[in-house]
PDB file of N, CA and C in Angstrom:
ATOM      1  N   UNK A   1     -12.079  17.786 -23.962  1.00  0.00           N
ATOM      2  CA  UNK A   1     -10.837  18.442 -24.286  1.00  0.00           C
ATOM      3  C   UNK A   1     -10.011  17.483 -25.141  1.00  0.00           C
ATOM      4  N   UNK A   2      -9.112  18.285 -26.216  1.00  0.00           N
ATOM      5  CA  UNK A   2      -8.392  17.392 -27.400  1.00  0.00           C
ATOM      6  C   UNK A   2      -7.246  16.951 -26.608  1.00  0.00           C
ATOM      7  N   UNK A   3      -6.768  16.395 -26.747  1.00  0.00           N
ATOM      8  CA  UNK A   3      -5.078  16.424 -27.043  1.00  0.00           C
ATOM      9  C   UNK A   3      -4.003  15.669 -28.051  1.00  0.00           C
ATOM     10  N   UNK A   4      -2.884  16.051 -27.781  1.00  0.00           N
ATOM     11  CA  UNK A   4      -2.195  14.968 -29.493  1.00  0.00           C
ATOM     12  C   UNK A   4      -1.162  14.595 -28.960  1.00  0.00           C
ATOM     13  N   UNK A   5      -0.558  13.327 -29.107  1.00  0.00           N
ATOM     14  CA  UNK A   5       0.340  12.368 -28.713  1.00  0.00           C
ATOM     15  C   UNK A   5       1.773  13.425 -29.340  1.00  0.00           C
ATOM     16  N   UNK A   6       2.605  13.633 -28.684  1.00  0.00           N
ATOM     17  CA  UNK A   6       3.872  14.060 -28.825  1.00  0.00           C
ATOM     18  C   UNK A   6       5.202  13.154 -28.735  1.00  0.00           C
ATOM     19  N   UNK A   7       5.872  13.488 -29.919  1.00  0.00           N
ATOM     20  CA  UNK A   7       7.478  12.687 -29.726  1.00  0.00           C
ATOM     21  C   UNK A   7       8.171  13.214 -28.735  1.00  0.00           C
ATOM     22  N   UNK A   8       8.979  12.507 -27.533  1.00  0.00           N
ATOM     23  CA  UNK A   8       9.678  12.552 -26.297  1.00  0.00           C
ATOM     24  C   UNK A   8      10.462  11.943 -26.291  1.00  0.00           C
ATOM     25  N   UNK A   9      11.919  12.108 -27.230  1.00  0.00           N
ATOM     26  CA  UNK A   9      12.915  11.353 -27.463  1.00  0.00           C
ATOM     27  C   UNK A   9      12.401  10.225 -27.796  1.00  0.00           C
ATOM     28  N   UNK A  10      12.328   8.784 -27.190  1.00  0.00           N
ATOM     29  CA  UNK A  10      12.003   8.135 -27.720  1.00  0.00           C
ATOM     30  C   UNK A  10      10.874   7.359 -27.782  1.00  0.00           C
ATOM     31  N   UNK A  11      10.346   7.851 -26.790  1.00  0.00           N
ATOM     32  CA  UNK A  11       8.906   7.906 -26.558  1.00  0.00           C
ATOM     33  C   UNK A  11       7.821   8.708 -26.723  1.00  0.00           C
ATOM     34  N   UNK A  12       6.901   8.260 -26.401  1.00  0.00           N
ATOM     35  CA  UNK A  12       5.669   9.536 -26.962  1.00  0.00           C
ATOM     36  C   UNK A  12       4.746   9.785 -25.334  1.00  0.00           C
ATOM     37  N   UNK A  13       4.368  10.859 -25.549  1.00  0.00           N
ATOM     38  CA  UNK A  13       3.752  11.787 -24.674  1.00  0.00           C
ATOM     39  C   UNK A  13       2.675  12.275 -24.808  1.00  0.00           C
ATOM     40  N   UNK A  14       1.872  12.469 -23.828  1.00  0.00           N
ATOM     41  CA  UNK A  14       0.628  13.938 -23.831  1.00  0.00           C
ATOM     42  C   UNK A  14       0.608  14.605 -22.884  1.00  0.00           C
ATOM     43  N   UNK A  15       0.953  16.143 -23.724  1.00  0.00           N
ATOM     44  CA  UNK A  15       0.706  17.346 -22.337  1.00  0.00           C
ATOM     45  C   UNK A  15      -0.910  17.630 -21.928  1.00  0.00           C
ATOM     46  N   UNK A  16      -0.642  17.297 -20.137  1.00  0.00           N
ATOM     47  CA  UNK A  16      -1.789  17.421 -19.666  1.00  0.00           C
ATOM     48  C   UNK A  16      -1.477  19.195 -19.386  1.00  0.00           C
ATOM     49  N   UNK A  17      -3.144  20.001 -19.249  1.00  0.00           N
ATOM     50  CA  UNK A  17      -2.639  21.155 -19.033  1.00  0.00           C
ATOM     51  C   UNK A  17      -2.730  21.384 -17.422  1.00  0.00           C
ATOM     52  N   UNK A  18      -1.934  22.216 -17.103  1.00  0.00           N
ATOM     53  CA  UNK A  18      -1.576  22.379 -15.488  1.00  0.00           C
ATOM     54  C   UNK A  18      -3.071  22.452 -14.353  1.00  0.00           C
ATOM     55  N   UNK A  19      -3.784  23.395 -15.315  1.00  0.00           N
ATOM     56  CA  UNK A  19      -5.453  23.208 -14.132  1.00  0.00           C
ATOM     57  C   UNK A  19      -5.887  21.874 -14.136  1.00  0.00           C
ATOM     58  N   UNK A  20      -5.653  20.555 -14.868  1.00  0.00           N
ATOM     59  CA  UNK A  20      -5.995  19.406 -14.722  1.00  0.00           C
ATOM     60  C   UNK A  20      -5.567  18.999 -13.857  1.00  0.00           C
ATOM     61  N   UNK A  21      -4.056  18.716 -13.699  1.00  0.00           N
ATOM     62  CA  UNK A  21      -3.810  17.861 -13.185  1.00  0.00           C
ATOM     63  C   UNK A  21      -3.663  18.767 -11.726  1.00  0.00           C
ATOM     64  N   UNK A  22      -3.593  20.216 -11.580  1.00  0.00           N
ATOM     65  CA  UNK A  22      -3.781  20.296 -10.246  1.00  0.00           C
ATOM     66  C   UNK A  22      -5.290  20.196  -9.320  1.00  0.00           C
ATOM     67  N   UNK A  23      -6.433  19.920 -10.582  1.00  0.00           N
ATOM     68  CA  UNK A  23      -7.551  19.653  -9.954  1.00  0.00           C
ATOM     69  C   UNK A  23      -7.592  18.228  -9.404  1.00  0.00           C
ATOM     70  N   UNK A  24      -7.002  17.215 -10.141  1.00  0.00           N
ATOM     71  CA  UNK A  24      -6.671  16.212  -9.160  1.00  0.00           C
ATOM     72  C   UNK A  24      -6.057  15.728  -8.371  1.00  0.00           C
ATOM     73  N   UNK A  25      -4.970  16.838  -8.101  1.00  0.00           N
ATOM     74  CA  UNK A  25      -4.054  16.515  -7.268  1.00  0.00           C
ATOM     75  C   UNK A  25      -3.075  15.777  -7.022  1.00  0.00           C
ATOM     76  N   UNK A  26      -2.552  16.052  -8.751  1.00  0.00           N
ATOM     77  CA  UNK A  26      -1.459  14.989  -9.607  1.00  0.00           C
ATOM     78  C   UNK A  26       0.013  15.967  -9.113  1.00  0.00           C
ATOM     79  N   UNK A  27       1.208  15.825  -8.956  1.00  0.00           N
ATOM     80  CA  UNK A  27       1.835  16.390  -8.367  1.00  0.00           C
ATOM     81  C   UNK A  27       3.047  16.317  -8.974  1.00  0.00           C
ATOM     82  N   UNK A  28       3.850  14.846  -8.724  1.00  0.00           N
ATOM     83  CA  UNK A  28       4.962  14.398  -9.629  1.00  0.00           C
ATOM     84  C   UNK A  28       4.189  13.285 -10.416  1.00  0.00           C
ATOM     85  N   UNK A  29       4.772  11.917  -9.226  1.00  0.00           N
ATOM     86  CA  UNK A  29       4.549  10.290  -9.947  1.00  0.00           C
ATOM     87  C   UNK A  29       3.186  10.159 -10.123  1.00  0.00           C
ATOM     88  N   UNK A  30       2.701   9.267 -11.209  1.00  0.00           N
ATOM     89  CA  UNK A  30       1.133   8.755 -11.144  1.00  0.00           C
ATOM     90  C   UNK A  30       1.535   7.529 -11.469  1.00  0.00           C
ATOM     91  N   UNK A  31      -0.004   6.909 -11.576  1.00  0.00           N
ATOM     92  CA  UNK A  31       0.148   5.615 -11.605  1.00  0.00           C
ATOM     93  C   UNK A  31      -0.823   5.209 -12.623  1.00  0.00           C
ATOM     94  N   UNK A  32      -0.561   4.621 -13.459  1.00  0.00           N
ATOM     95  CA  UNK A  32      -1.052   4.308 -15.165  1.00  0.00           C
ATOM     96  C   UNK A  32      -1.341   3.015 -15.077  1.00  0.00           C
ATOM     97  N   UNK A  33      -2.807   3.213 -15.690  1.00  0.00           N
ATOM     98  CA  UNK A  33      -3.609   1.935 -15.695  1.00  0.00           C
ATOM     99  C   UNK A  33      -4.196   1.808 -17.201  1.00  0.00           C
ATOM    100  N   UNK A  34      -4.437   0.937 -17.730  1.00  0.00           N
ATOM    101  CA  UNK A  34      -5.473   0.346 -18.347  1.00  0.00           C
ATOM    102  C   UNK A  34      -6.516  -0.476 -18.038  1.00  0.00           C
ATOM    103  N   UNK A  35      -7.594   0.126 -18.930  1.00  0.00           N
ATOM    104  CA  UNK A  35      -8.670  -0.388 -18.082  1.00  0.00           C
ATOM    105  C   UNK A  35      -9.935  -0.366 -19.739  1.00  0.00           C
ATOM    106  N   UNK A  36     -10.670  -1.362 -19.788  1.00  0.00           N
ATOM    107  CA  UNK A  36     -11.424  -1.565 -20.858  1.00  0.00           C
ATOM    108  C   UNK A  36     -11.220  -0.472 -22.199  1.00  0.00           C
ATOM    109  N   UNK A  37     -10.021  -0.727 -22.314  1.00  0.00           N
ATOM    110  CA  UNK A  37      -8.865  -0.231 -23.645  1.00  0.00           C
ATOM    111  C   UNK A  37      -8.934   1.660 -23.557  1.00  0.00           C
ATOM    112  N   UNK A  38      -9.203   1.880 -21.879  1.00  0.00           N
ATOM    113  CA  UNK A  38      -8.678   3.479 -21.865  1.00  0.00           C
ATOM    114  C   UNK A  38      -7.673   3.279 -21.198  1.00  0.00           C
ATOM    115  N   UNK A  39      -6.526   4.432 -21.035  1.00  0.00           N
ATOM    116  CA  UNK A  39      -5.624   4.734 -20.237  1.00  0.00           C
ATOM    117  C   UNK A  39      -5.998   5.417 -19.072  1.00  0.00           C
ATOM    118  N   UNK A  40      -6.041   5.199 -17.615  1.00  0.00           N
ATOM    119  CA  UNK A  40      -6.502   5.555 -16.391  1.00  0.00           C
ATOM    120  C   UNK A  40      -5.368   6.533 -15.795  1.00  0.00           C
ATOM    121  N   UNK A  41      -5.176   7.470 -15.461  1.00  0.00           N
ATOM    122  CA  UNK A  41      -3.735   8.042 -14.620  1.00  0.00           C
ATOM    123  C   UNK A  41      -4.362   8.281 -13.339  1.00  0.00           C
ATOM    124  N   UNK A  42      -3.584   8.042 -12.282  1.00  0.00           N
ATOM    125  CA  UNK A  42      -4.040   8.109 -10.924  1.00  0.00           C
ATOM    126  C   UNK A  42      -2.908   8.950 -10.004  1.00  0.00           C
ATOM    127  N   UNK A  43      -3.467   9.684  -9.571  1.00  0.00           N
ATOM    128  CA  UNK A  43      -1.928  10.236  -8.366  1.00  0.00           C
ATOM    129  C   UNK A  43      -1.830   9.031  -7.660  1.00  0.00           C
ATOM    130  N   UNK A  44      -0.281   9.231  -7.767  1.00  0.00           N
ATOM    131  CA  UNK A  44       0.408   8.241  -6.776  1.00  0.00           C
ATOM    132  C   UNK A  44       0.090   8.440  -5.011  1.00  0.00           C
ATOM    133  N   UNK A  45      -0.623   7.312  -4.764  1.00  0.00           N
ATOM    134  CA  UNK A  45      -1.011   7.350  -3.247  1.00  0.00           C
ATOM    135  C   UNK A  45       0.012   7.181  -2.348  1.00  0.00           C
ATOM    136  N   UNK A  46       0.216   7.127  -1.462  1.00  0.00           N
ATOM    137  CA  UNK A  46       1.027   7.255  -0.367  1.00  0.00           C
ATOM    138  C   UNK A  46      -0.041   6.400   0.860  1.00  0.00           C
ATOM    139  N   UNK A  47       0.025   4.763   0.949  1.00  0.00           N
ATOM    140  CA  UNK A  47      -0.320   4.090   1.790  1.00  0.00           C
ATOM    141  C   UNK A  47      -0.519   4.383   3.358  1.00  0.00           C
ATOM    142  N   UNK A  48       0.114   4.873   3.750  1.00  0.00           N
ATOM    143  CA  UNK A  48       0.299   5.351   5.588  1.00  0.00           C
ATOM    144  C   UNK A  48       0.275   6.886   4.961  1.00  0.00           C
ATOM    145  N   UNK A  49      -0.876   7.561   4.324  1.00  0.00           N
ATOM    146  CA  UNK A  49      -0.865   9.101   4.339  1.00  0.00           C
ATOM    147  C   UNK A  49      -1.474   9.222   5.738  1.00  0.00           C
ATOM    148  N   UNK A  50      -1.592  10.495   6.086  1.00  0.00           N
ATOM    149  CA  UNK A  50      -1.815  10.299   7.470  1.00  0.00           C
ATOM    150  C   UNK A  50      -2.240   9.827   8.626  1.00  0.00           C
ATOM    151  N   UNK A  51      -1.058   8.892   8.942  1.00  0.00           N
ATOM    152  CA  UNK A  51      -0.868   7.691   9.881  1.00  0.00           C
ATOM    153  C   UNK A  51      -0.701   8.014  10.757  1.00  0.00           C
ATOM    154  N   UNK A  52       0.459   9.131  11.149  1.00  0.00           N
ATOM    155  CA  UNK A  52       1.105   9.861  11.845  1.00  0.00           C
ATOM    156  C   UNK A  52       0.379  10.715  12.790  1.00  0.00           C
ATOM    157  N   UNK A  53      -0.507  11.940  12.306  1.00  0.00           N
ATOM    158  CA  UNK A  53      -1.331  12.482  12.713  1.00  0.00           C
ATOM    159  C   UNK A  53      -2.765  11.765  13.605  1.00  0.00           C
ATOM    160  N   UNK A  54      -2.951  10.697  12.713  1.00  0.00           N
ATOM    161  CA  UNK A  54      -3.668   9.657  13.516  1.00  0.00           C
ATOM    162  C   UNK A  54      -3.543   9.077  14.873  1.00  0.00           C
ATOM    163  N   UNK A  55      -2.357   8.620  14.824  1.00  0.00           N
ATOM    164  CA  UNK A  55      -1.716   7.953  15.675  1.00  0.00           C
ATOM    165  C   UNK A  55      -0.993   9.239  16.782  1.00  0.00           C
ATOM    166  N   UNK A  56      -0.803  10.593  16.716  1.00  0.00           N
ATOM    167  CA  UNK A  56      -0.846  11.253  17.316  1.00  0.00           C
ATOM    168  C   UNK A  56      -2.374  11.280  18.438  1.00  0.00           C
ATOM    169  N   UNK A  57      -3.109  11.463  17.523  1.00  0.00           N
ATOM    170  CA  UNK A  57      -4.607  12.011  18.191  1.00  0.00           C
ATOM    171  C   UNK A  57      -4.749  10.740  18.716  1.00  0.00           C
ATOM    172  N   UNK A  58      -4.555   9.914  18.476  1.00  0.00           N
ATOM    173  CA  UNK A  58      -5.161   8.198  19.052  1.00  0.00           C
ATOM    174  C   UNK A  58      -4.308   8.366  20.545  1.00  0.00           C
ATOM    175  N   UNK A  59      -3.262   8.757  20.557  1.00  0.00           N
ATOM    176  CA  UNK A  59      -1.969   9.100  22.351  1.00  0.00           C
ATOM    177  C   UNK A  59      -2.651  10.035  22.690  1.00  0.00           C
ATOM    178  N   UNK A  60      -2.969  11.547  21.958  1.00  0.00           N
ATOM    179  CA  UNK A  60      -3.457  12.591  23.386  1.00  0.00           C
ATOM    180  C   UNK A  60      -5.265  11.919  23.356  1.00  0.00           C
ATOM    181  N   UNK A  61      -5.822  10.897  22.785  1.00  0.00           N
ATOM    182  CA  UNK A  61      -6.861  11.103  23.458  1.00  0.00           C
ATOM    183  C   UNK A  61      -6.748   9.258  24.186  1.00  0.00           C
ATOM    184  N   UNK A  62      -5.481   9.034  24.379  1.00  0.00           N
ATOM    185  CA  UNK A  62      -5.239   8.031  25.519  1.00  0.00           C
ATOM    186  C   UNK A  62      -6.195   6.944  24.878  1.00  0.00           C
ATOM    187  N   UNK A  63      -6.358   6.869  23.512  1.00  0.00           N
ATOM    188  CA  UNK A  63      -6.770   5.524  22.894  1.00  0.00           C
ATOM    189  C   UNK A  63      -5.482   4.803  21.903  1.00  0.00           C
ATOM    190  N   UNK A  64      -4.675   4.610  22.805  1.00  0.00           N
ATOM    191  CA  UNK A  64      -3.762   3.708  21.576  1.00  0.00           C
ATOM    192  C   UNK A  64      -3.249   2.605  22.936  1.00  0.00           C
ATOM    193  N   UNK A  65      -3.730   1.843  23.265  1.00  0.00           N
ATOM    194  CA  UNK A  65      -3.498   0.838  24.011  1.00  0.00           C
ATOM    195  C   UNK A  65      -4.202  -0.169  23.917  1.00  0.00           C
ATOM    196  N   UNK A  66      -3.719  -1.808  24.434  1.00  0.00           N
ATOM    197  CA  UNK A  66      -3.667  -3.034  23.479  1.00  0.00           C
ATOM    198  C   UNK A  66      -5.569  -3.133  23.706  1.00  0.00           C
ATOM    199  N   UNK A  67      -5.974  -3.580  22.749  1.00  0.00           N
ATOM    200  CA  UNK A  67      -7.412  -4.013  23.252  1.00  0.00           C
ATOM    201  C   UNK A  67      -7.121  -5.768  23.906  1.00  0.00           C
ATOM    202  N   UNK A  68      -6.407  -6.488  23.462  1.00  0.00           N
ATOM    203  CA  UNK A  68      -6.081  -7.627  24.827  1.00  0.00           C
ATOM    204  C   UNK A  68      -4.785  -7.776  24.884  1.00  0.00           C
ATOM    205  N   UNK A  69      -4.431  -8.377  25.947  1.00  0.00           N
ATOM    206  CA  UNK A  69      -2.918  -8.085  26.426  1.00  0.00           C
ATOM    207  C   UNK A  69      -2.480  -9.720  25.744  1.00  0.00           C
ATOM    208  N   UNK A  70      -1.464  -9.805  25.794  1.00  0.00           N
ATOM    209  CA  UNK A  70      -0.637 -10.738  25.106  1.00  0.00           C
ATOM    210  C   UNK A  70      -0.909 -12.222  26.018  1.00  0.00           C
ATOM    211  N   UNK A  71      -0.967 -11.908  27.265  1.00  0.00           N
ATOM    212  CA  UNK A  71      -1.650 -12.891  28.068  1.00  0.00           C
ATOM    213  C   UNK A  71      -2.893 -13.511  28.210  1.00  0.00           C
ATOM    214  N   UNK A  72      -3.598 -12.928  27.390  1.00  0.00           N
ATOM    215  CA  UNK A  72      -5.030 -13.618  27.279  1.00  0.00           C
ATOM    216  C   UNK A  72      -5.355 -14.648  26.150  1.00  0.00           C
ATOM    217  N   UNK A  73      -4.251 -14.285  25.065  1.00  0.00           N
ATOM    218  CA  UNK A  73      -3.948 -15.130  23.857  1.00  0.00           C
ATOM    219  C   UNK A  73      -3.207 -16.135  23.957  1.00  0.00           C
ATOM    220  N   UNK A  74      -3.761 -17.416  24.333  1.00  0.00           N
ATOM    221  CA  UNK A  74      -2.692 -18.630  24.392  1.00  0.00           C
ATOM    222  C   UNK A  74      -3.353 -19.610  23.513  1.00  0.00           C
ATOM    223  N   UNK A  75      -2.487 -20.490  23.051  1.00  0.00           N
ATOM    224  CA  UNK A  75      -2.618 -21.780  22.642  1.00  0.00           C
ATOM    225  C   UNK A  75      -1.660 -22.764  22.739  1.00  0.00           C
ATOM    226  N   UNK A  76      -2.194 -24.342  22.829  1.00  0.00           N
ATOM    227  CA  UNK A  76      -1.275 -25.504  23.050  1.00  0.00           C
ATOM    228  C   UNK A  76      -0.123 -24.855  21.909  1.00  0.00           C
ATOM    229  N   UNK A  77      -0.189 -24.491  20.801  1.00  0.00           N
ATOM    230  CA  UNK A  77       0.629 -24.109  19.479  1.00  0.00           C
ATOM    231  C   UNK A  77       1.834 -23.346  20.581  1.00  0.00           C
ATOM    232  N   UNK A  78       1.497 -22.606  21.164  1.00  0.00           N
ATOM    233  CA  UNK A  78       2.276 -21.747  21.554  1.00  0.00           C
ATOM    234  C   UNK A  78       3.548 -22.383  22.543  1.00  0.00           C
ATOM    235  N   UNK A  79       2.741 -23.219  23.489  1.00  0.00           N
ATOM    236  CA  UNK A  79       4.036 -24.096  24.688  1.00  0.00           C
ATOM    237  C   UNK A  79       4.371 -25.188  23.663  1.00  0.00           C
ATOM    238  N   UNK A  80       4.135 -26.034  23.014  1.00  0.00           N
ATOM    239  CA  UNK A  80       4.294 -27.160  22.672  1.00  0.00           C
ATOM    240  C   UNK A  80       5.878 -26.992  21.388  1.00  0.00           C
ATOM    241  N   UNK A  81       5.101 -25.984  20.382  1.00  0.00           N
ATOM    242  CA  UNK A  81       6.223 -26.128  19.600  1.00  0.00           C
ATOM    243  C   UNK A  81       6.831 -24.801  19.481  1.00  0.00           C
ATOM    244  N   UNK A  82       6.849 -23.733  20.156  1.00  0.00           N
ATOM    245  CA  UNK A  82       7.837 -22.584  20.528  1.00  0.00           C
ATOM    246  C   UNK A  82       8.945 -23.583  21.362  1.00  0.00           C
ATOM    247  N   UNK A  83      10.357 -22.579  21.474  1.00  0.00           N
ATOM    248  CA  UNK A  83      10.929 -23.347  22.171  1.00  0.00           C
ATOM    249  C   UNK A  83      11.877 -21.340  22.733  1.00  0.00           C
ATOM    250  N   UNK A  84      11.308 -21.194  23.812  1.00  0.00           N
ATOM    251  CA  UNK A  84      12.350 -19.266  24.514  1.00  0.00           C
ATOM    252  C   UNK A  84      13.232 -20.134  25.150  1.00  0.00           C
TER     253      UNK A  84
END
């Protein structure tokens, strides 16, 4: 598929057409890369995408508790130069 660089006040532009970018699941923000002299566009990720839901299912299936308790982790580091 063609496309042609457009004037945008003072910048320049290319209209992507709408079935593109909703096949990737481009929405608002992306994130623009270069990469061996192409331009890359990426939907903007969202780091903790569902974290939430995770961390739901991790409580009702009674797996979100410590794998060791805070008491099993000691070191001289800890009495010597802490000061509670």
């Amino acid at each position: 598929m063609r496309g042609r660089v457009v004037k945008i006040g003072n910048s320049q532009g290319i209209r992507i057409p709408k079935p593109l970018l909703e096949q990737i699941g481009i929405v608002d923000d992306v994130e623009l890369e270069v990469k061996d002299n192409k331009i890359i566009i990426h939907p903007l990720s969202s780091p903790r995408q569902g974290w939430e839901a995770a961390f739901k299912e991790m409580a009702e299936n009674e797996d979100d508790v410590l794998v060791m308790d805070s008491g099993s982790i000691t070191h001289s580091w800890d009495e010597e130069e802490w000061k509670w």
